[in-house]
N, C-alpha and C. Protein backbone atom coordinates (compact mmCIF):
# COMPACT_ATOMS: atom_id res chain seq x y z
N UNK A 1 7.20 -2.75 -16.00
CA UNK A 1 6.63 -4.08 -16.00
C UNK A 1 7.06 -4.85 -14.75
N UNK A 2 8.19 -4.68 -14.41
CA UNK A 2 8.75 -5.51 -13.23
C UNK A 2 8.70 -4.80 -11.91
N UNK A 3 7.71 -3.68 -12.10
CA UNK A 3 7.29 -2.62 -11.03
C UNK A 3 6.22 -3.21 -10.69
N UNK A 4 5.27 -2.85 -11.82
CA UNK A 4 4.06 -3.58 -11.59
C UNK A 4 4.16 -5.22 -11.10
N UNK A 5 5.01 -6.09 -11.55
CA UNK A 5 4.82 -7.55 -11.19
C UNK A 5 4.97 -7.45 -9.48
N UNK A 6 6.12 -6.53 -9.14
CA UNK A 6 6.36 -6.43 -7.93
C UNK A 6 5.18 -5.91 -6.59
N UNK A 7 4.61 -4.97 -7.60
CA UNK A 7 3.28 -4.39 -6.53
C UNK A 7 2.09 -5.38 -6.51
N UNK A 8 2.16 -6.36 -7.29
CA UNK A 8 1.04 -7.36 -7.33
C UNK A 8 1.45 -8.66 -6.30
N UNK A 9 2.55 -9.08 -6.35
CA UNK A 9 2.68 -10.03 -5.71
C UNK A 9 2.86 -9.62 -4.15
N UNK A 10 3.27 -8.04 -3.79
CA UNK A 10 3.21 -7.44 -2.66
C UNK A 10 1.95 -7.57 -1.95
N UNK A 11 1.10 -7.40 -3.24
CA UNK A 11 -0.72 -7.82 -2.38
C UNK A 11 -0.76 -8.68 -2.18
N UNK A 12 -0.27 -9.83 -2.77
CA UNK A 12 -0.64 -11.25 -2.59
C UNK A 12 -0.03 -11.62 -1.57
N UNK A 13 0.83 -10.69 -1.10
CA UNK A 13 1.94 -11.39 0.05
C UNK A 13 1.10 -10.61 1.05
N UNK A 14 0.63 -9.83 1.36
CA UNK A 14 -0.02 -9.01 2.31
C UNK A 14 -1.61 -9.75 2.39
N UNK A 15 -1.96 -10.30 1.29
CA UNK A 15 -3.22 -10.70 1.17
C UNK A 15 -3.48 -11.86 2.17
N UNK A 16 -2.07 -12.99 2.03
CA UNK A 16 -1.96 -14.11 2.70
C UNK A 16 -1.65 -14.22 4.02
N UNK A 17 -1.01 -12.79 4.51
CA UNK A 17 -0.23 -12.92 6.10
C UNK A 17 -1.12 -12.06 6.54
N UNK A 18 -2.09 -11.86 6.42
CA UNK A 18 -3.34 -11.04 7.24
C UNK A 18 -3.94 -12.08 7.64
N UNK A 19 -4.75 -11.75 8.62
CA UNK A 19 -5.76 -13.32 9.47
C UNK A 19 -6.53 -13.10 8.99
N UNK A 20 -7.66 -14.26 9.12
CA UNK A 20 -8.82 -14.60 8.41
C UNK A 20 -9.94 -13.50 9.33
N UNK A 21 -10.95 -13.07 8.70
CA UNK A 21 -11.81 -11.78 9.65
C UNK A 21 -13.21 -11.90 8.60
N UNK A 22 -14.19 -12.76 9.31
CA UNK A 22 -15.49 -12.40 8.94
C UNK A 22 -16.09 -10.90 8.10
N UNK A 23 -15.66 -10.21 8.34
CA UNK A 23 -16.10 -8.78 8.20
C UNK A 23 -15.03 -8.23 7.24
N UNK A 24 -15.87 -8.40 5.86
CA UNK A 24 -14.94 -8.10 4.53
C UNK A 24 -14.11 -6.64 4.79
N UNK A 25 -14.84 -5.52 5.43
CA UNK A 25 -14.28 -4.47 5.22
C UNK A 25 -13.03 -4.41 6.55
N UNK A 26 -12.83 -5.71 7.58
CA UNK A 26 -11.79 -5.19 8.22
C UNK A 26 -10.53 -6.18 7.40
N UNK A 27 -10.67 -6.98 6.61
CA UNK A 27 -9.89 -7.87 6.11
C UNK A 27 -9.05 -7.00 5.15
N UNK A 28 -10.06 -5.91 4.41
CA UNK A 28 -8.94 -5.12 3.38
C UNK A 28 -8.58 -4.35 4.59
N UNK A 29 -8.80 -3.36 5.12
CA UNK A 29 -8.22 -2.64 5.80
C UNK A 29 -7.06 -2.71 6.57
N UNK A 30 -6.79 -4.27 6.78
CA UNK A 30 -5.94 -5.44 7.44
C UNK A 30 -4.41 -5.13 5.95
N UNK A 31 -5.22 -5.67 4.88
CA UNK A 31 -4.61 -5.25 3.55
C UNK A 31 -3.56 -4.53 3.56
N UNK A 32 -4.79 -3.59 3.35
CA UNK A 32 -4.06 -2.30 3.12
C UNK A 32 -2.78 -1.47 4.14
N UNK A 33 -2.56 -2.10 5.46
CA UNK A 33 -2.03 -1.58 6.30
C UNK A 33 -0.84 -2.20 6.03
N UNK A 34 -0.99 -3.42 5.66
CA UNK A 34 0.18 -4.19 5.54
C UNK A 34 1.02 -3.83 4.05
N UNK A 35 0.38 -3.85 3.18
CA UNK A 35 0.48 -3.14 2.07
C UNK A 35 1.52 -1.52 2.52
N UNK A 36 0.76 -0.52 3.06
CA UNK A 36 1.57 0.72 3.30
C UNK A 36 2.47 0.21 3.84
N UNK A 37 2.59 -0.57 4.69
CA UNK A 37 4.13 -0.56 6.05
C UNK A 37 5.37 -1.27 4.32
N UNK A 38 4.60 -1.75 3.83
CA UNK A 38 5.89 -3.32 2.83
C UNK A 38 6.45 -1.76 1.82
N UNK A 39 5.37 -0.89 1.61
CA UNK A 39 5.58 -0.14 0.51
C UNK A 39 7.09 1.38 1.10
N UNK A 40 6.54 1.42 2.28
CA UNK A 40 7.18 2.24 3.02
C UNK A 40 8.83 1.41 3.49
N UNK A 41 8.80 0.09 3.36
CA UNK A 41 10.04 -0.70 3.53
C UNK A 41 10.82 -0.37 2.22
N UNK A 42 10.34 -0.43 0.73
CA UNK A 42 10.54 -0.38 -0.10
C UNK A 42 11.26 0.84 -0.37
N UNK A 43 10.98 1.91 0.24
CA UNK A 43 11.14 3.25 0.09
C UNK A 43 10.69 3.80 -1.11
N UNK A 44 8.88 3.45 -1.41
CA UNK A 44 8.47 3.83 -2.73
C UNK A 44 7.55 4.94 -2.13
N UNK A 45 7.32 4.90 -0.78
CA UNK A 45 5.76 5.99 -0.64
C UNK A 45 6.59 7.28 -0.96
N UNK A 46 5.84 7.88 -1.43
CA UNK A 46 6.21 9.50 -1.80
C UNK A 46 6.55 10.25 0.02
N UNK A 47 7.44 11.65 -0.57
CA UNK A 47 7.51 12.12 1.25
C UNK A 47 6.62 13.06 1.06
N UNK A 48 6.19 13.80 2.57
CA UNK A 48 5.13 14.65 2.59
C UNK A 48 5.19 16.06 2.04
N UNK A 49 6.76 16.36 1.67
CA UNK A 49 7.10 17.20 0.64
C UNK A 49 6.29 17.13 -0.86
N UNK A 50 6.91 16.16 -1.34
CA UNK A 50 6.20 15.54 -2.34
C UNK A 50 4.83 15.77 -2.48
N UNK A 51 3.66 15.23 -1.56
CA UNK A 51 2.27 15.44 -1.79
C UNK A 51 1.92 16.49 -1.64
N UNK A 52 2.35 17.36 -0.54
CA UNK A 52 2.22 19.05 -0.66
C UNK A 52 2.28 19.48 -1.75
N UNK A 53 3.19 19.46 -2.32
CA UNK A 53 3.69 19.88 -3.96
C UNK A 53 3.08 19.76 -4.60
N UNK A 54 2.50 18.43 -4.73
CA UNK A 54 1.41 17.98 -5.86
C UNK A 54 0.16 18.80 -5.73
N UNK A 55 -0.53 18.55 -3.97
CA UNK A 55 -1.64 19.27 -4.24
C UNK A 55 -1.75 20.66 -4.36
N UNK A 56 -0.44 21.16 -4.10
CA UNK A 56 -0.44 22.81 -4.27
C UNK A 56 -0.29 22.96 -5.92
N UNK A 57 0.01 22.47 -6.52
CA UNK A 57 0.06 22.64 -7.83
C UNK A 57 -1.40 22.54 -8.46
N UNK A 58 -2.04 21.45 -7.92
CA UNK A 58 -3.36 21.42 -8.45
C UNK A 58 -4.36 22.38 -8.10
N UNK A 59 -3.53 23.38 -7.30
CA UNK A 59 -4.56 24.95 -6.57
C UNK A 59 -4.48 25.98 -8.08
């Protein structure tokens, strides 16, 4: 619960310190970048060990 509260207000904080951009699809993309770098501060992104693993399992 306090994972989730945390990843929501992370958008909202990424949502607000992005600049304003006519063009909806560069504004998320803006998002989302900011989003990976906060998540990668966090030390929550998975390592590339990790996703290997996963998708080799799903072979």
């Amino acid at each position: 619960d306090s994972m989730a509260k945390q990843l929501v207000d992370l958008i909202h904080k990424c949502e607000s310190s992005v600049t304003e951009d006519p063009d909806a699809c560069m504004k998320v993309l803006n998002i989302a970048k900011c989003f990976k770098a906060e998540i990668h501060k966090l030390n929550w992104a998975p390592s590339m060990d990790l996703i290997v693993a996963e998708v080799l399992a799903e072979v």
